[in-house]
N, C-alpha and C. Protein backbone atom coordinates (compact mmCIF):
# COMPACT_ATOMS: atom_id res chain seq x y z
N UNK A 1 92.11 103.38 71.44
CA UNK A 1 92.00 103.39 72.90
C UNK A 1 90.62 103.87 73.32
N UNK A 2 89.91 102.90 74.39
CA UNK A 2 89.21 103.22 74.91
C UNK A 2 88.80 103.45 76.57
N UNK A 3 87.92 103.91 76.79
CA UNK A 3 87.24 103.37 78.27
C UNK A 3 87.64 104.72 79.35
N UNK A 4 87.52 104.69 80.34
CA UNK A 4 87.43 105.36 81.61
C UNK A 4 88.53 106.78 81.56
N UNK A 5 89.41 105.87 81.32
CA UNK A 5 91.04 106.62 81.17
C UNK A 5 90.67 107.63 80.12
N UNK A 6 90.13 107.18 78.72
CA UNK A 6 90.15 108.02 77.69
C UNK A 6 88.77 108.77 77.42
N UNK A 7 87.78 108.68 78.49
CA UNK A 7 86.99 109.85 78.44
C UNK A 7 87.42 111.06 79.25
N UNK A 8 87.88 110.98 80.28
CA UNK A 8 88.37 111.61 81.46
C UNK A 8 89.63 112.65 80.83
N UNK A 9 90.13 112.02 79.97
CA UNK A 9 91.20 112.41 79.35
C UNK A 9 90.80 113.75 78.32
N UNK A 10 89.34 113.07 77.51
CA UNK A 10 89.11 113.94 76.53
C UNK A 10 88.43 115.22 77.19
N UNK A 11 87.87 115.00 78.51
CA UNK A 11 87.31 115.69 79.12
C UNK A 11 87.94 116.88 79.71
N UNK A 12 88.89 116.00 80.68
CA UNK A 12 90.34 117.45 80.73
C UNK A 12 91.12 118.34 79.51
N UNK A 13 90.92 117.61 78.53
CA UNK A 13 91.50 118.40 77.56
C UNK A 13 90.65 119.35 76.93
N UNK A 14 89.56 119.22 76.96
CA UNK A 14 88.07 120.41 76.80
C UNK A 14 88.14 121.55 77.47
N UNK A 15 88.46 121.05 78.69
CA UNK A 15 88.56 122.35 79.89
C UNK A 15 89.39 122.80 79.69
N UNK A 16 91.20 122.65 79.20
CA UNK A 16 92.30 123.06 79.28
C UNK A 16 92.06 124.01 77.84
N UNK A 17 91.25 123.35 77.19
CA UNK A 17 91.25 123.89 75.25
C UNK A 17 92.76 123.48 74.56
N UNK A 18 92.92 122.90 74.90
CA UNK A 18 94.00 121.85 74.41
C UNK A 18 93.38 120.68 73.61
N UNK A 19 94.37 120.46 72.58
CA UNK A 19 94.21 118.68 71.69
C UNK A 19 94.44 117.99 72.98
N UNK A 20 93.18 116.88 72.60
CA UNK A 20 93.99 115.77 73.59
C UNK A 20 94.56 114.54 72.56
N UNK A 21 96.03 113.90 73.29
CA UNK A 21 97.05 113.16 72.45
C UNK A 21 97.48 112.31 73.43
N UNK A 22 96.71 110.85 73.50
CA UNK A 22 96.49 109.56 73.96
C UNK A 22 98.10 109.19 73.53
N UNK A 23 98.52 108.99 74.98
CA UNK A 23 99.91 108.17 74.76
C UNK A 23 99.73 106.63 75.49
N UNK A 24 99.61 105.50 74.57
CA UNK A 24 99.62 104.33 75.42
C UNK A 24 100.87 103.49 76.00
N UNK A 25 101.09 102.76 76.79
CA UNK A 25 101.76 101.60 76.84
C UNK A 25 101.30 100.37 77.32
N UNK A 26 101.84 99.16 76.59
CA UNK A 26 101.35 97.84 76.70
C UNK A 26 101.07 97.34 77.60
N UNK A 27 101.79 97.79 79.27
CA UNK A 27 101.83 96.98 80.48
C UNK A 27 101.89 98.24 81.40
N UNK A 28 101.51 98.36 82.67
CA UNK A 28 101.90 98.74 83.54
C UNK A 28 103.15 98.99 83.69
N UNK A 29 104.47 97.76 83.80
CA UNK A 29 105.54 98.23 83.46
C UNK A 29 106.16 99.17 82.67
N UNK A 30 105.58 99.28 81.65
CA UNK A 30 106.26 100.19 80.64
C UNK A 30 105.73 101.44 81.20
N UNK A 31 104.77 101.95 81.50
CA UNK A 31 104.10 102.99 81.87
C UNK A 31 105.24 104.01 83.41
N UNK A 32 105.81 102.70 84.03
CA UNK A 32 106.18 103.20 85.24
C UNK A 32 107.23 103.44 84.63
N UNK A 33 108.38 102.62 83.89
CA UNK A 33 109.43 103.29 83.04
C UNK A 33 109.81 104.28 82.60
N UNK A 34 108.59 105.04 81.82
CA UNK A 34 108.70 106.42 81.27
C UNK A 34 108.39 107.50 82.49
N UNK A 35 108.29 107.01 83.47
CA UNK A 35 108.80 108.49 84.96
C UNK A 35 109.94 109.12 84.59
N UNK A 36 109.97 110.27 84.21
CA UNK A 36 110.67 110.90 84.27
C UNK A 36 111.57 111.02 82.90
N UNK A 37 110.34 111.12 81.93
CA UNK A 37 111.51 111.10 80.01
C UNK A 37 110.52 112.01 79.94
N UNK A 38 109.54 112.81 80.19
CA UNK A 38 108.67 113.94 79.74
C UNK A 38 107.88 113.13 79.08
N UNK A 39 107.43 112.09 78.19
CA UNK A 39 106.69 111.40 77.42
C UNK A 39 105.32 111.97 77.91
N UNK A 40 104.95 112.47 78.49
CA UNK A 40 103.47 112.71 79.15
C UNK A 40 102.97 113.74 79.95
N UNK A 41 101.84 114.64 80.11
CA UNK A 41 101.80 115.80 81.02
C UNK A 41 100.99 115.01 81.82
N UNK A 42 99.77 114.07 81.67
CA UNK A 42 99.26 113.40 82.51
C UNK A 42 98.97 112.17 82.59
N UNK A 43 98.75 111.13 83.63
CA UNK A 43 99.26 109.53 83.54
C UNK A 43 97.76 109.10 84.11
N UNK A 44 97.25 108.40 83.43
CA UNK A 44 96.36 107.62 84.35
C UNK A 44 96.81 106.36 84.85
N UNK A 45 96.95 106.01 86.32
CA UNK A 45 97.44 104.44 86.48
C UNK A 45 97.00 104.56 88.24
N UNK A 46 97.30 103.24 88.79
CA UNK A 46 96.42 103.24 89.76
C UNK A 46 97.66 103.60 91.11
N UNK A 47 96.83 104.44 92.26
CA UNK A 47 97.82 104.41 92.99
C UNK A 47 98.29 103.81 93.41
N UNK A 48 99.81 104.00 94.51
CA UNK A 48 100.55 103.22 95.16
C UNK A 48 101.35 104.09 95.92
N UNK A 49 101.92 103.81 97.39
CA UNK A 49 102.22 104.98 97.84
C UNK A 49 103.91 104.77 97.15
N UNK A 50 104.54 102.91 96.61
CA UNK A 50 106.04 102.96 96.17
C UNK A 50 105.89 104.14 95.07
N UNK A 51 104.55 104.18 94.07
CA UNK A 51 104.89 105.03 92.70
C UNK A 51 104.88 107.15 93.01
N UNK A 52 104.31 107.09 94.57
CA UNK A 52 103.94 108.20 94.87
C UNK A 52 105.53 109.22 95.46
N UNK A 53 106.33 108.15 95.42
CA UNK A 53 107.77 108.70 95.27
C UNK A 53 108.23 109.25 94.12
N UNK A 54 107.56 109.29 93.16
CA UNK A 54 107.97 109.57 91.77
C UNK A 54 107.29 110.62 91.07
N UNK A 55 105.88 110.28 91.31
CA UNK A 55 104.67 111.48 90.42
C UNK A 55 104.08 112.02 91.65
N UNK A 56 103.43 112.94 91.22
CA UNK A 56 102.50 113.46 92.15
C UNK A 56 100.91 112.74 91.80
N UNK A 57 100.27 112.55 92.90
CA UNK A 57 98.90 111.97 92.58
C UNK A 57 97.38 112.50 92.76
N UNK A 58 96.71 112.90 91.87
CA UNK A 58 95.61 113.19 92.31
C UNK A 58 94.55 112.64 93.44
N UNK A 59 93.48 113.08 93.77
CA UNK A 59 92.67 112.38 94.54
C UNK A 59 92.29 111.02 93.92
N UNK A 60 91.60 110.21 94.44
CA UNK A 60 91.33 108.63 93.19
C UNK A 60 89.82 109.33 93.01
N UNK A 61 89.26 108.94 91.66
CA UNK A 61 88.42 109.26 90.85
C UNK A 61 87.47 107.82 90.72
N UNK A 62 88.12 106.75 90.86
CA UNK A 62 87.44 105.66 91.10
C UNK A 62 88.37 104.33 91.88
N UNK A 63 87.40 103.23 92.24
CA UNK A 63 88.08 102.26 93.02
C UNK A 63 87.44 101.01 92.37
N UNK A 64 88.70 99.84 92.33
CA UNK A 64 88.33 98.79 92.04
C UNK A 64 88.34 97.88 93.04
N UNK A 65 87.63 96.77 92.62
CA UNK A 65 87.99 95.43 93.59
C UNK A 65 88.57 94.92 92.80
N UNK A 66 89.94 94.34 93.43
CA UNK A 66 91.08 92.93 93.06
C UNK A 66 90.65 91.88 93.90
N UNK A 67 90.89 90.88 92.92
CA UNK A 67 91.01 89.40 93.63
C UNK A 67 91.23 88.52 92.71
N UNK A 68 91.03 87.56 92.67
CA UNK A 68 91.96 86.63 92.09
C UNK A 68 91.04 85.67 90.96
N UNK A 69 91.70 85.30 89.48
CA UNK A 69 91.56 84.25 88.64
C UNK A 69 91.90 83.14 89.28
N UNK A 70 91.37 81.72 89.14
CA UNK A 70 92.02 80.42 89.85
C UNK A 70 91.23 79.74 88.43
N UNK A 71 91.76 78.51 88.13
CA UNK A 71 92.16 77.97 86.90
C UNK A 71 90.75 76.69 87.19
N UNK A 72 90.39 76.16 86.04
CA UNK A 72 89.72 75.11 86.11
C UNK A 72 90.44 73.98 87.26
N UNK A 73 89.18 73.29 88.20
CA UNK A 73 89.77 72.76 89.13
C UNK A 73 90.30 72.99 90.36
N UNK A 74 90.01 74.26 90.52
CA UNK A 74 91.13 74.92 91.70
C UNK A 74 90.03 74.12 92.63
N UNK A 75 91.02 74.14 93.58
CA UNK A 75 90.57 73.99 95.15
C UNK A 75 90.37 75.10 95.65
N UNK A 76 90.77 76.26 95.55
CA UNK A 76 91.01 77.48 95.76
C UNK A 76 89.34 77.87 96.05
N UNK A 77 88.80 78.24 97.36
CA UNK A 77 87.24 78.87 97.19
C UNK A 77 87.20 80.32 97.49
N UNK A 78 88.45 80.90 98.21
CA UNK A 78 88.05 82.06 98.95
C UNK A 78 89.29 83.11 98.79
N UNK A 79 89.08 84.29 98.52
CA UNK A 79 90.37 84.82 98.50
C UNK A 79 90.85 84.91 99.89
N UNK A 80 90.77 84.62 100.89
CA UNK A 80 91.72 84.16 101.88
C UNK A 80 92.42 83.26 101.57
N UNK A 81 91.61 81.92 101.26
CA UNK A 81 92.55 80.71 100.73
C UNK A 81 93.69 80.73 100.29
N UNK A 82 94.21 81.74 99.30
CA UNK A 82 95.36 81.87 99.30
C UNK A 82 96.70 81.83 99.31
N UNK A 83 96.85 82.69 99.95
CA UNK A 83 97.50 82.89 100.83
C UNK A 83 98.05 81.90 101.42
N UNK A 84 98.36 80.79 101.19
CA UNK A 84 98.81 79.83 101.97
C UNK A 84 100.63 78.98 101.13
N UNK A 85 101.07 78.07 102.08
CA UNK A 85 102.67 77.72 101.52
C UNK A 85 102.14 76.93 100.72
N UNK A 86 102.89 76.78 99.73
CA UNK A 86 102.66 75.96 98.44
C UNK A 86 102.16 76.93 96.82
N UNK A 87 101.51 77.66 97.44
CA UNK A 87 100.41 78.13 96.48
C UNK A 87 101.11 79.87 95.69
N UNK A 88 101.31 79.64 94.51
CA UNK A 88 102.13 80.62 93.56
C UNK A 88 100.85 81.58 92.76
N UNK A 89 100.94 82.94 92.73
CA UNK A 89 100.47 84.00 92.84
C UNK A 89 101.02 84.43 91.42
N UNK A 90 100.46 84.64 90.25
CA UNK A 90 100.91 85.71 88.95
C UNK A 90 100.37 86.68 89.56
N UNK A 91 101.16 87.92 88.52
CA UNK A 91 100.69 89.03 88.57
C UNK A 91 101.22 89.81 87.61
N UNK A 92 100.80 90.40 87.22
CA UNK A 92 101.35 91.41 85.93
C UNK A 92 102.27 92.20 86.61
N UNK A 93 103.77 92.01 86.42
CA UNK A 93 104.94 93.10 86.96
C UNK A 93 104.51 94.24 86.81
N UNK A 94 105.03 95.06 87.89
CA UNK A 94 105.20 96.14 88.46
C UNK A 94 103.71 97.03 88.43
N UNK A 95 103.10 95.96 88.14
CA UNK A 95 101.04 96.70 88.13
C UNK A 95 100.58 96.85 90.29
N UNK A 96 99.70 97.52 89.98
CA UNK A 96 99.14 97.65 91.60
C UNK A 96 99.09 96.54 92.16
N UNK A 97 98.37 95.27 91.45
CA UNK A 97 98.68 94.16 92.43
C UNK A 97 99.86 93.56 92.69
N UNK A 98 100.96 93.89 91.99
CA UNK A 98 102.28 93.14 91.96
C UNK A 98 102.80 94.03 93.36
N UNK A 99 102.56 95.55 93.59
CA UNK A 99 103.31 96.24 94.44
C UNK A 99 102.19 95.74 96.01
N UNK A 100 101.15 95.77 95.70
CA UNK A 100 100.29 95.58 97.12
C UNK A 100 100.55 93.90 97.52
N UNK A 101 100.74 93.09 96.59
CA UNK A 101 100.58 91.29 97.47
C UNK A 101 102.01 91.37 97.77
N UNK A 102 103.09 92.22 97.11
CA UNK A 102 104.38 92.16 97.41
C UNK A 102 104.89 92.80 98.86
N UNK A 103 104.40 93.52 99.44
CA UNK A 103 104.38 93.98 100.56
C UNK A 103 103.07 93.25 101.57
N UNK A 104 102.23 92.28 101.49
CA UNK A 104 101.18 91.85 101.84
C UNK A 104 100.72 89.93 102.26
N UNK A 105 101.26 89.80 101.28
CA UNK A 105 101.21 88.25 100.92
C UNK A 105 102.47 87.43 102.08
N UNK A 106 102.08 86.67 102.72
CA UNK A 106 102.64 86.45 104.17
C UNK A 106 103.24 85.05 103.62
N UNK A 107 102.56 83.78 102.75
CA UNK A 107 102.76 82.67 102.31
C UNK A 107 103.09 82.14 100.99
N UNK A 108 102.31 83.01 100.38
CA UNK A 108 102.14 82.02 98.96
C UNK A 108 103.45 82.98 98.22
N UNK A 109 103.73 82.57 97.00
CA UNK A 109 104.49 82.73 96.29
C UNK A 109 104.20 83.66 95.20
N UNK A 110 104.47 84.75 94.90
CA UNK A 110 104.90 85.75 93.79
C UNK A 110 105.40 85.54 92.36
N UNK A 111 104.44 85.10 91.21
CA UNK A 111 105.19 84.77 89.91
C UNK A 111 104.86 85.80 89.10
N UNK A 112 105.60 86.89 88.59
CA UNK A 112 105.47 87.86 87.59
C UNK A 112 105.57 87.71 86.18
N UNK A 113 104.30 88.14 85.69
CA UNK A 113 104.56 88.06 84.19
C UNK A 113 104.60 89.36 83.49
N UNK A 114 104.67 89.23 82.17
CA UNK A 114 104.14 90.82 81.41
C UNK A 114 102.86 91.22 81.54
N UNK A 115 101.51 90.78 82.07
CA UNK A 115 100.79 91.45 82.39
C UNK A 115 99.45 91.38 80.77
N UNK A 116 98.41 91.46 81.18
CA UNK A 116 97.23 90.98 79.56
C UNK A 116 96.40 89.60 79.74
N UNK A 117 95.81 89.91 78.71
CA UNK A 117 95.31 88.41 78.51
C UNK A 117 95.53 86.86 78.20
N UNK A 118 96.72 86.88 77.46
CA UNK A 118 97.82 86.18 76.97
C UNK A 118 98.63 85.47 77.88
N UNK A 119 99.04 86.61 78.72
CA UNK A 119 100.05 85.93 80.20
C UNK A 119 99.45 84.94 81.10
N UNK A 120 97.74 86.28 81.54
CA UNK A 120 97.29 85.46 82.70
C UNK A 120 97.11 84.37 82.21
N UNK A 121 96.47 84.18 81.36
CA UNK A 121 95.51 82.58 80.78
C UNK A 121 96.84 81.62 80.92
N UNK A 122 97.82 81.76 80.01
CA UNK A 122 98.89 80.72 80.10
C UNK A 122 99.62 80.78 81.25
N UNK A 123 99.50 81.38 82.38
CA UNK A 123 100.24 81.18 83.35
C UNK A 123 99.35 80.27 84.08
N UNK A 124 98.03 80.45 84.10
CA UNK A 124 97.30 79.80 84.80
C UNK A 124 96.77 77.96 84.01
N UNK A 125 97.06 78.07 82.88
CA UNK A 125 96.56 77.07 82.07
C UNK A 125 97.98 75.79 82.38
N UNK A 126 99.37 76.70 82.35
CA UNK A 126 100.29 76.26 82.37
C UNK A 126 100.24 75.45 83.83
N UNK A 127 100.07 75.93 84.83
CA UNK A 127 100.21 75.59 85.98
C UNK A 127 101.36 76.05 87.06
N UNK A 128 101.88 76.96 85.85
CA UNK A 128 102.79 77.79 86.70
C UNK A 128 102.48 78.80 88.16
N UNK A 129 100.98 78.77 87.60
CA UNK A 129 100.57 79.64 89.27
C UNK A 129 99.44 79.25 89.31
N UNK A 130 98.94 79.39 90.82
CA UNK A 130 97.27 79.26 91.14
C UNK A 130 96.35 79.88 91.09
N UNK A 131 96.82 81.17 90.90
CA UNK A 131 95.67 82.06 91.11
C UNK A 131 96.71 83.34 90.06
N UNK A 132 95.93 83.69 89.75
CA UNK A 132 96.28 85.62 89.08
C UNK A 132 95.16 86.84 89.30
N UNK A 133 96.25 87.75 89.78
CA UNK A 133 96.02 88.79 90.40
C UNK A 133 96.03 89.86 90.06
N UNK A 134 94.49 90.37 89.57
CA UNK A 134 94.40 91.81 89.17
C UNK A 134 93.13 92.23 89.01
N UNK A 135 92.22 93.20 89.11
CA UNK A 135 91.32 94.04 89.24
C UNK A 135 89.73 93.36 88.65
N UNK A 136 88.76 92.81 89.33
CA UNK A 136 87.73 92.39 89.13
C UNK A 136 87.36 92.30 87.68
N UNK A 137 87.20 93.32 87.47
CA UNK A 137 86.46 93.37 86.00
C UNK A 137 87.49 92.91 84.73
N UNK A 138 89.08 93.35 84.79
CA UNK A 138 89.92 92.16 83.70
C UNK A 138 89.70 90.96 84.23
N UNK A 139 89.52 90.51 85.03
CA UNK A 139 89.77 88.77 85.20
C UNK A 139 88.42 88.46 84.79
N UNK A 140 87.19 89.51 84.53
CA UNK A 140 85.83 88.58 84.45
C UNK A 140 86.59 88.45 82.93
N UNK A 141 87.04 89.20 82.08
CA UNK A 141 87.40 88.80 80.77
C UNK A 141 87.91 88.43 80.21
N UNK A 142 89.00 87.88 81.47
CA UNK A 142 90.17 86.56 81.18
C UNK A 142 89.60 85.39 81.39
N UNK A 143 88.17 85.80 82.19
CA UNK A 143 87.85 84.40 82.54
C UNK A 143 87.10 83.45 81.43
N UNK A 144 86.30 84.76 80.50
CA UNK A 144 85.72 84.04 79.61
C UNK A 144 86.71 83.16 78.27
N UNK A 145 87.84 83.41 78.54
CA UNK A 145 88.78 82.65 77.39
C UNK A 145 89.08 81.66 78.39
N UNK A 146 89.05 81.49 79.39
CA UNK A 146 89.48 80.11 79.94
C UNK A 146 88.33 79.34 80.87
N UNK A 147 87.73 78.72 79.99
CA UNK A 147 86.60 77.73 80.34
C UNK A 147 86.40 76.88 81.89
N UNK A 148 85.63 77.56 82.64
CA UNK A 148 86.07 76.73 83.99
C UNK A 148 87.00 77.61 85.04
N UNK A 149 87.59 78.50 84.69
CA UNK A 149 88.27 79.03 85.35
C UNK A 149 87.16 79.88 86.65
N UNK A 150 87.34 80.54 87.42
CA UNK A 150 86.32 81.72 88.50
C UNK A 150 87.27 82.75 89.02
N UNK A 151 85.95 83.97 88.78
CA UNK A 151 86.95 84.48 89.70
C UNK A 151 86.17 84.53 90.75
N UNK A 152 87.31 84.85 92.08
CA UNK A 152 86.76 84.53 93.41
C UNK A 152 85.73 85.58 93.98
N UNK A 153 84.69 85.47 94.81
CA UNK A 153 84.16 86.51 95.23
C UNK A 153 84.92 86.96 96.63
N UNK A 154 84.77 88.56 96.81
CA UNK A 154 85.19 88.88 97.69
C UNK A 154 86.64 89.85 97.15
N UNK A 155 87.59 89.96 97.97
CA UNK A 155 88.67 91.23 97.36
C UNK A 155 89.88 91.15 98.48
N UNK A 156 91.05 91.27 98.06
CA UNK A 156 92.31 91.35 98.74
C UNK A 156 92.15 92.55 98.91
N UNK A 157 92.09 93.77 98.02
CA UNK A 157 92.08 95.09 98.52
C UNK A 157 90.89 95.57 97.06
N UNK A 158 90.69 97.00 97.64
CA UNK A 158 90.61 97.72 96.62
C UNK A 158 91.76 98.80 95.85
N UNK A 159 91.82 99.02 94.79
CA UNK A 159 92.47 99.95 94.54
C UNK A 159 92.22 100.97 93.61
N UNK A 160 92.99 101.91 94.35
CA UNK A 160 92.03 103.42 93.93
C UNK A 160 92.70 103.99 92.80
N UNK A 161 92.19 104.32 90.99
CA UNK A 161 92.72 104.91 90.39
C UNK A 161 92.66 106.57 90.25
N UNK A 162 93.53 107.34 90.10
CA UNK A 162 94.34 108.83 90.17
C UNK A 162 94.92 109.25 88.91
N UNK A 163 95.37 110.60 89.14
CA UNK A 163 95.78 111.20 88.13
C UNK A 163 96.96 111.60 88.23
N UNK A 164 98.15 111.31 87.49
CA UNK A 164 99.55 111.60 88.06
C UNK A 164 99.88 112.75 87.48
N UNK A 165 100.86 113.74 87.12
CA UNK A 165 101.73 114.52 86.94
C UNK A 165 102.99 114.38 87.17
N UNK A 166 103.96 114.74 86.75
CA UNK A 166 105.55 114.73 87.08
C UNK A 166 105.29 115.69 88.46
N UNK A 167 106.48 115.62 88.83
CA UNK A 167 107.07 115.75 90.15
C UNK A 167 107.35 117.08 89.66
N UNK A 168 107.07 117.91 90.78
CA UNK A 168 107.63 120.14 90.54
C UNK A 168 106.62 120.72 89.34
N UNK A 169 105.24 120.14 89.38
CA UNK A 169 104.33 120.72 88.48
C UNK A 169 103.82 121.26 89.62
N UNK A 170 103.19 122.18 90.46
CA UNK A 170 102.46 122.18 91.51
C UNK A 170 101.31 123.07 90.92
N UNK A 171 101.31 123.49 89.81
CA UNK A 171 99.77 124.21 89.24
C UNK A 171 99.26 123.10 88.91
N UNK A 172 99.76 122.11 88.15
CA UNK A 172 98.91 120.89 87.68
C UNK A 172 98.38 120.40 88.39
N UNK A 173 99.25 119.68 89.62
CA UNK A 173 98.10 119.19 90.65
C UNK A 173 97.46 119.43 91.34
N UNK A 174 97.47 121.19 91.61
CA UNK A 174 96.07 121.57 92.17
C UNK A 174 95.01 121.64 90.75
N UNK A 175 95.05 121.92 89.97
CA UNK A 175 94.08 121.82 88.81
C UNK A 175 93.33 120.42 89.08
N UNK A 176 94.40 119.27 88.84
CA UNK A 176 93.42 118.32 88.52
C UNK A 176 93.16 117.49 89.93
N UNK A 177 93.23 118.61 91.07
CA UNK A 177 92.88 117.59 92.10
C UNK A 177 91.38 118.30 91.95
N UNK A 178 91.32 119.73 91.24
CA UNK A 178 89.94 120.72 91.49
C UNK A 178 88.87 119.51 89.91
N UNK A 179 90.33 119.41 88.96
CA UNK A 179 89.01 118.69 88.41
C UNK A 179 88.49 117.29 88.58
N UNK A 180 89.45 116.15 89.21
CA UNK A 180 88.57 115.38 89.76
C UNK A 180 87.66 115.52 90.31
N UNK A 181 87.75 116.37 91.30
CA UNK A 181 86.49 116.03 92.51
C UNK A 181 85.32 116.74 92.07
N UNK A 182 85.45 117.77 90.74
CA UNK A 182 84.12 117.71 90.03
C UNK A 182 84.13 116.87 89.55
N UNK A 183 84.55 115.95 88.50
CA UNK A 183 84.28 115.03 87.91
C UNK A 183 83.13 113.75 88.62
N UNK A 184 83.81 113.96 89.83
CA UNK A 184 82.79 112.49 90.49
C UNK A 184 81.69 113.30 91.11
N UNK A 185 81.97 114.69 91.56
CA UNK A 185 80.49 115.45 91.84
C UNK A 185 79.24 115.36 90.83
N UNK A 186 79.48 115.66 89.48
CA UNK A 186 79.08 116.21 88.39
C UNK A 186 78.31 115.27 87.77
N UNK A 187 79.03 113.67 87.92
CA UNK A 187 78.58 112.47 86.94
C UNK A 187 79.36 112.10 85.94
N UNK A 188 80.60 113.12 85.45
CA UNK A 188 81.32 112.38 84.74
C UNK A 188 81.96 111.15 84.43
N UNK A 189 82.47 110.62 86.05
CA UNK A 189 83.35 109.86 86.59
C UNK A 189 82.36 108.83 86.15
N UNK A 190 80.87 108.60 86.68
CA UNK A 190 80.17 107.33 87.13
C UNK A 190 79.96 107.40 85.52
N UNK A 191 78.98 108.49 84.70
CA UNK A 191 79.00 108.11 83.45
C UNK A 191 80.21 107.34 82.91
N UNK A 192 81.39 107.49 82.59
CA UNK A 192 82.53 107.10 82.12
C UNK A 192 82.42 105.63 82.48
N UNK A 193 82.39 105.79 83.93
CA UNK A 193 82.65 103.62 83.95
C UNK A 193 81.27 103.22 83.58
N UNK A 194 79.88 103.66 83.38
CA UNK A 194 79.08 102.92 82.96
C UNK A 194 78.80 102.63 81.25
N UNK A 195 79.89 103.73 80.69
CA UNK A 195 80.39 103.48 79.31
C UNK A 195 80.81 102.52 79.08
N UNK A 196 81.71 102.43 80.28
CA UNK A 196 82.79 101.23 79.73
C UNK A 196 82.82 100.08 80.33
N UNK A 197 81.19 100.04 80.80
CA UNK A 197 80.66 98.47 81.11
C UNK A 197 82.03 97.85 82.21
N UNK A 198 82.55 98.88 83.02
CA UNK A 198 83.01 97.90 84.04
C UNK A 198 82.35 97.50 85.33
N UNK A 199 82.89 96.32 85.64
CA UNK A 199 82.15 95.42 86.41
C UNK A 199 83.04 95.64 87.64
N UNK A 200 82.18 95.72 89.20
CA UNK A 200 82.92 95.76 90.44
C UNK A 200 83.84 96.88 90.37
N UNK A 201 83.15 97.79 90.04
CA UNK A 201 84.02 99.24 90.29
C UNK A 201 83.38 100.30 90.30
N UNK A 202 83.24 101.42 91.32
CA UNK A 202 83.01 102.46 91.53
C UNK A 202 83.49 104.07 91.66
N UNK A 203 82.72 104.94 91.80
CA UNK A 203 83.41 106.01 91.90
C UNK A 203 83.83 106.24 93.50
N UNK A 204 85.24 107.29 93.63
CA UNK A 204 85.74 106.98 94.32
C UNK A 204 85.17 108.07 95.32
N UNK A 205 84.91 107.85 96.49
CA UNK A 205 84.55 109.03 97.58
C UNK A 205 85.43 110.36 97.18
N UNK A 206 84.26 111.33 97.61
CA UNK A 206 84.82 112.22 97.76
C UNK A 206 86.18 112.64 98.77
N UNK A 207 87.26 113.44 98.19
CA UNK A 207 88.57 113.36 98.82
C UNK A 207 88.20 114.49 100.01
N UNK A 208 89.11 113.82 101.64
CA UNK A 208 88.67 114.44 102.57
C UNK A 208 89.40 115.47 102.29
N UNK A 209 88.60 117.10 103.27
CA UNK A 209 88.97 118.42 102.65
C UNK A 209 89.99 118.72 103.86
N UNK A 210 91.25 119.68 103.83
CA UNK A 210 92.20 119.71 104.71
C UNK A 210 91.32 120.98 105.82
């Protein structure tokens, strides 16, 4: 395991003087599953206010732009375009874009898959959907396995990734709301994504103070 998630990770675990012990899962889905089996003291995944019923969330530490894969051929030019009747939408179940176009998306159609590289490409190759939906910088690298494909310029939303905790920790999440917002003070945050060579994503503003 690499990238954003797992410097941030090794980083909090420095400060705590704790091992740090990388727990993965394959999909987004699986990740939201294990709420509530203890499997984890801390979650990296992106917010949502449906998942904010469940964990507690840190401030966001960084923000992406989403928008959309469209397949060799699309007619498709604009992420407005869209949005329109006829036109079927993948998305990796139960991931941030599956919960934001699901409450959002006024026309087009909702097709869920497991979520990767594997899904989008054949969902889109297949013709089962028009477009797939998820975070700028995976689709530039879905895009390079599917020849012809674009992704669109421009963004349905951004979305902001956080730091979760279980629910009735309340030392934890003042800790790591104190260590995010050093983190993006400090340079950690921006170092980390320029490690990990992501594309169309930034660090996230500083969180307003009460």
């Amino acid at each position: 395991m690499r990238g954003v998630t797992v410097a941030l990770g090794k980083t909090l675990a420095k400060h705590l003087g704790v091992p740090f012990e990388p727990v993965g899962y394959p999909n987004p889905a699986a990740l939201v599953q294990s709420f509530g089996r203890g499997e984890w003291d801390i979650a990296f995944l992106a917010f949502d206010p449906a998942r904010a019923r469940d964990v507690d969330f840190s401030p966001s530490y960084m923000v992406v732009d989403n928008t959309y894969l469209v397949p060799p051929d699309s007619k498709v030019e604009s992420v407005e375009a869209v949005d329109r009747p006829g036109l079927k939408v993948a998305v990796p179940e139960r991931s941030a874009p599956d919960l934001f176009l699901s409450r959002n998306l006024k026309a087009a159609q909702i097709v869920r898959v497991p979520g990767g590289a594997n899904a989008a490409i054949e969902v889109l190759r297949s013709g089962r959907a028009d477009a797939y939906a998820e975070n700028a910088h995976m689709l530039s690298l879905y895009s390079d396995n599917l020849p012809g494909s674009r992704v669109l310029q421009g963004r349905y939303t951004v979305i902001q990734h956080a730091i979760a905790t279980p629910r009735g920790r309340p030392a934890a999440a003042e800790f790591l709301q104190t260590f995010v917002e050093e983190s993006k003070r400090d340079g950690t945050v921006r170092d980390a994504i320029a490690q990990a060579g992501l594309r169309r994503t930034d660090v996230a503003p500083a969180a307003a103070t009460k």
